[in-house]
C-alpha atoms as a PDB file:
ATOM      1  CA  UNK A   1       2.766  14.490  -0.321  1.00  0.00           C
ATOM      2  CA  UNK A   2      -0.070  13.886  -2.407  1.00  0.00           C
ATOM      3  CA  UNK A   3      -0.960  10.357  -1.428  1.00  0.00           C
ATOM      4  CA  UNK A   4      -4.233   8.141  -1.256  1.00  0.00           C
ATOM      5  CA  UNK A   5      -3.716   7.873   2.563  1.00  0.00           C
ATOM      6  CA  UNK A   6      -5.916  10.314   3.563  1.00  0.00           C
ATOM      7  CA  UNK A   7      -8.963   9.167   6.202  1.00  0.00           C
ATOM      8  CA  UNK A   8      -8.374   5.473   6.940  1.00  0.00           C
ATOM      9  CA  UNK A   9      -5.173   3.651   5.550  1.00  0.00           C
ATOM     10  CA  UNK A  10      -5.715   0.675   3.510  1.00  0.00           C
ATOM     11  CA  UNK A  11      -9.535   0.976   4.337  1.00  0.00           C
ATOM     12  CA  UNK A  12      -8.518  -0.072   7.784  1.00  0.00           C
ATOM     13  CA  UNK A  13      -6.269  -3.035   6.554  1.00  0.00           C
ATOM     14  CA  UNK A  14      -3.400  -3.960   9.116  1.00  0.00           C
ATOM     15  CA  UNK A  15      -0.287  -3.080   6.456  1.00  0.00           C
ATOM     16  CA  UNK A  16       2.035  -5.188   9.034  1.00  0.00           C
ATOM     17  CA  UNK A  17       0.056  -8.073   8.658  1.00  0.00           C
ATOM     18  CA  UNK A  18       0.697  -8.626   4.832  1.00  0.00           C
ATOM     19  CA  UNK A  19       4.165  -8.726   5.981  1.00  0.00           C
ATOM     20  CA  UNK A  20       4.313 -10.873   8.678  1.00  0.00           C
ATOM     21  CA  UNK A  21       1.258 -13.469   7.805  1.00  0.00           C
ATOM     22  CA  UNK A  22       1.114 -13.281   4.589  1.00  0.00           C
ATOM     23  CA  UNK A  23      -2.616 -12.514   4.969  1.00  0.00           C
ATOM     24  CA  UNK A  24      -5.045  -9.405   4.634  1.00  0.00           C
ATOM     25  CA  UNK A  25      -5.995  -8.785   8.260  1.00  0.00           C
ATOM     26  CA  UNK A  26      -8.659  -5.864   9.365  1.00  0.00           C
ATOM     27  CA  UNK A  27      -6.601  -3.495  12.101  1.00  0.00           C
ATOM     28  CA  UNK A  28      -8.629  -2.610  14.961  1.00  0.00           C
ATOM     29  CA  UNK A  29      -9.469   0.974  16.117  1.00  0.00           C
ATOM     30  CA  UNK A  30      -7.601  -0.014  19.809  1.00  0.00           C
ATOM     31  CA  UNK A  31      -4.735   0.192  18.091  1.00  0.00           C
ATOM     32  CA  UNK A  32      -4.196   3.148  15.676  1.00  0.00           C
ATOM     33  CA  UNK A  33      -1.605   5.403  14.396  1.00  0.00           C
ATOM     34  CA  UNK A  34      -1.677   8.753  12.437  1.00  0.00           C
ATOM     35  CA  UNK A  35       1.131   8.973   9.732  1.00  0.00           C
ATOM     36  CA  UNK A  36       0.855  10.831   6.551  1.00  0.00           C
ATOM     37  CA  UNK A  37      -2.336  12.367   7.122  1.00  0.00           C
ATOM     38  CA  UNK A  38      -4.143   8.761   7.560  1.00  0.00           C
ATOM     39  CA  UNK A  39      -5.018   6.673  10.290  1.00  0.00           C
ATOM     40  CA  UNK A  40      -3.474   3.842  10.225  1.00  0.00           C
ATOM     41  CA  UNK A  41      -5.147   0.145  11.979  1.00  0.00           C
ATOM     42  CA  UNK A  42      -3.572  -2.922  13.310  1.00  0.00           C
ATOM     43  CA  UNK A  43      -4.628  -6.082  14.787  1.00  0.00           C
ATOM     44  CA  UNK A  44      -2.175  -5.922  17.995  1.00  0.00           C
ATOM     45  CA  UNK A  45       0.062  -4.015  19.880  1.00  0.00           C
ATOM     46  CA  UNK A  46       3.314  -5.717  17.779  1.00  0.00           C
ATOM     47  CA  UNK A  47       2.230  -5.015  14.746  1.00  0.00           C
ATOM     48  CA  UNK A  48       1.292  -1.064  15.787  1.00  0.00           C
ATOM     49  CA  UNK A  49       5.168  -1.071  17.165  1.00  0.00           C
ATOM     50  CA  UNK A  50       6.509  -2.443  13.953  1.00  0.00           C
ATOM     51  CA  UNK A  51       4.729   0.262  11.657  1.00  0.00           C
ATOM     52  CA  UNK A  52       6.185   3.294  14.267  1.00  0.00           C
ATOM     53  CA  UNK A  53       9.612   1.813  13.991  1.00  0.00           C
ATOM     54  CA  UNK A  54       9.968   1.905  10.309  1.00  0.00           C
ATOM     55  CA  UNK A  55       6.349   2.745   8.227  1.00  0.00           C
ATOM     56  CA  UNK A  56       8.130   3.043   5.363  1.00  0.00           C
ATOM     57  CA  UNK A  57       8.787  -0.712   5.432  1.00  0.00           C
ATOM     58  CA  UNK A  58       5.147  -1.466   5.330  1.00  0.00           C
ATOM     59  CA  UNK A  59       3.587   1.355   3.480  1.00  0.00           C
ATOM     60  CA  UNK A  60       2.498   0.309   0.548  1.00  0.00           C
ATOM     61  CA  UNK A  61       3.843   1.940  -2.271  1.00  0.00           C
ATOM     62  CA  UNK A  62       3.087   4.994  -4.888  1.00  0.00           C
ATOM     63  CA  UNK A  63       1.297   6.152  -1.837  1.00  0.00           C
ATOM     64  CA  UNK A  64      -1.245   3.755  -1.907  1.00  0.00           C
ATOM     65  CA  UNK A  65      -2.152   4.193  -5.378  1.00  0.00           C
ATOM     66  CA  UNK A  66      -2.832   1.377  -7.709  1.00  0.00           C
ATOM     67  CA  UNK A  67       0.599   0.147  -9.175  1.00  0.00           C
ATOM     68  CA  UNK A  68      -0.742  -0.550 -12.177  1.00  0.00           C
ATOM     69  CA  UNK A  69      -1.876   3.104 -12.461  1.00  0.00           C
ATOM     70  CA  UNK A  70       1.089   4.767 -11.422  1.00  0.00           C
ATOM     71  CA  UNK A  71       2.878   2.831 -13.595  1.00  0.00           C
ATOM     72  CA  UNK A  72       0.091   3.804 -16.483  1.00  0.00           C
ATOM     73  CA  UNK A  73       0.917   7.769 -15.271  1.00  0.00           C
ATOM     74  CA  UNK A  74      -2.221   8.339 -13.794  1.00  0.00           C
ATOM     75  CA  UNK A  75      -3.895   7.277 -10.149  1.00  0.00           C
ATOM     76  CA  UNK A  76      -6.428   4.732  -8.948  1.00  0.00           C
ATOM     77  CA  UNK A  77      -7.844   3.850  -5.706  1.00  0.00           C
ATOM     78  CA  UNK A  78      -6.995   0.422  -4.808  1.00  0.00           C
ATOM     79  CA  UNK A  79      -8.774  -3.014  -3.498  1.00  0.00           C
ATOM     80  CA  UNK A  80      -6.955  -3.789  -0.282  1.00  0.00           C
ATOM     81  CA  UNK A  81      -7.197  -7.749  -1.509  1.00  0.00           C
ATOM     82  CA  UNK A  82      -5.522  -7.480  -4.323  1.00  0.00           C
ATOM     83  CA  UNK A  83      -1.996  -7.231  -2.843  1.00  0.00           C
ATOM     84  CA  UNK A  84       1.801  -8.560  -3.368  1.00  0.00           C
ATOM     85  CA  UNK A  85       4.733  -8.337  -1.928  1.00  0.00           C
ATOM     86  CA  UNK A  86       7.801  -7.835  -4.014  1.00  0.00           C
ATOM     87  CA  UNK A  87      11.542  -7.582  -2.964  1.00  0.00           C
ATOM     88  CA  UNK A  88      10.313  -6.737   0.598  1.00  0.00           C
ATOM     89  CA  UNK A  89       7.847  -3.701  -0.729  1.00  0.00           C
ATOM     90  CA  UNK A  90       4.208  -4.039  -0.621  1.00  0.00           C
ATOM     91  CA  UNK A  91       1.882  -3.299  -4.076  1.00  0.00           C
ATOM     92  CA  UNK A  92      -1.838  -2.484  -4.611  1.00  0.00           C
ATOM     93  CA  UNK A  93      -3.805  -2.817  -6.656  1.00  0.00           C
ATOM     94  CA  UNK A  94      -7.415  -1.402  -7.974  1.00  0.00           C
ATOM     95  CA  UNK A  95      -8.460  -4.726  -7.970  1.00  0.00           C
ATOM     96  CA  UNK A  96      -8.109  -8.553  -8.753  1.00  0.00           C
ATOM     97  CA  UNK A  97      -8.026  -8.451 -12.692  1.00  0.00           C
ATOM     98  CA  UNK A  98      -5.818  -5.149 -12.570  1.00  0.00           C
ATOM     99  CA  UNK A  99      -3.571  -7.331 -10.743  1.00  0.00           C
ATOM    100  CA  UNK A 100      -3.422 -10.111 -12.409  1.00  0.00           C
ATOM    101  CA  UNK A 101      -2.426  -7.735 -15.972  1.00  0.00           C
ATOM    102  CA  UNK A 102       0.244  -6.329 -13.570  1.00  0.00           C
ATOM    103  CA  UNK A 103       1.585  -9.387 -12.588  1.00  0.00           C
ATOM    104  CA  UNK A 104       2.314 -10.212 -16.060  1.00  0.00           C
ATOM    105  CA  UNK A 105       4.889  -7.866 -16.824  1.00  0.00           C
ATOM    106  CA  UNK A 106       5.580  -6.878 -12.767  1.00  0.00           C
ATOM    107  CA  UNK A 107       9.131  -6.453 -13.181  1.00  0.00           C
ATOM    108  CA  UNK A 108       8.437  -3.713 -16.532  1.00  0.00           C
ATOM    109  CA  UNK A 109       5.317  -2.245 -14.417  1.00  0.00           C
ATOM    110  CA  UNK A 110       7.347  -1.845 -11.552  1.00  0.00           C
ATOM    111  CA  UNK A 111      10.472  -0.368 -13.396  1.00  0.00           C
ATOM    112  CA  UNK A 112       7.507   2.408 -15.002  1.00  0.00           C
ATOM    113  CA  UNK A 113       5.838   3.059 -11.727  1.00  0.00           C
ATOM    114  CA  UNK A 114       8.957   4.197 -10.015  1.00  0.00           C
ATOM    115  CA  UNK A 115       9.518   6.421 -12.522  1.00  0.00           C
ATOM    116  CA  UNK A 116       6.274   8.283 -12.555  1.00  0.00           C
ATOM    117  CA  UNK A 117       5.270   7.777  -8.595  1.00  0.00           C
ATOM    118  CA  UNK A 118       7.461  11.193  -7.566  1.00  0.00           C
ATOM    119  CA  UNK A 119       5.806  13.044  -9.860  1.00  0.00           C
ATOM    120  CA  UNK A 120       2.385  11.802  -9.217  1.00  0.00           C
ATOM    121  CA  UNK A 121       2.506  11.751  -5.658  1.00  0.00           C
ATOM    122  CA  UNK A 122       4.022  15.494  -5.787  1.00  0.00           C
ATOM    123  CA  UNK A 123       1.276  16.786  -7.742  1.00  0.00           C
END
């Protein structure tokens, strides 16, 4: 799998944490895990046991592409605060005003990135 999770996950950002606080939360290097090529960080024990359990849950999506991108057939980096949570999956994007254009039509970006993220993340 091609995906942007190579090095440090979510520059370090605790994925569980979006989930369960609603809040972007740095992960600490005590508690690590390697998945997908990438290290991924969280800010306790829990939240390091969640991910192992079921990462797919709170991996964000396209492979941590920019959802806007993906859905735009192409890949971006992304800004780990500018983040939502949609029908239990978390999206990124490359940053604030990106998101804020995706949000507009999310439902019709969403629908387009699913179609193109195989295919991207495959190349």
């Amino acid at each position: 799998m091609n995906a942007n999770w190579r090095g440090l996950a979510i520059k370090g950002y605790d994925p569980v944490a979006y989930f369960e606080i609603g809040a972007l939360v740095k992960g600490s290097s005590e508690h690590e895990f390697e998945w997908h090529g990438a290290t991924w960080r969280f800010t306790n024990a829990a939240h390091l046991a969640k991910f192992t359990a079921d990462p797919e849950r709170y991996a964000p999506q396209y492979g941590g592409f920019c959802a806007w991108a993906v859905g735009n057939n192409y890949t971006a980096p992304i800004d780990p605060e500018a983040w939502k949570i949609v029908a239990g999956k978390l999206y990124l994007n490359y940053n604030l005003e990106v998101q804020a254009n995706w949000e507009q039509e999310m439902a019709e970006n969403i629908r387009k990135a699913d179609g193109h993220g195989p295919e991207l993340r495959d190349q």
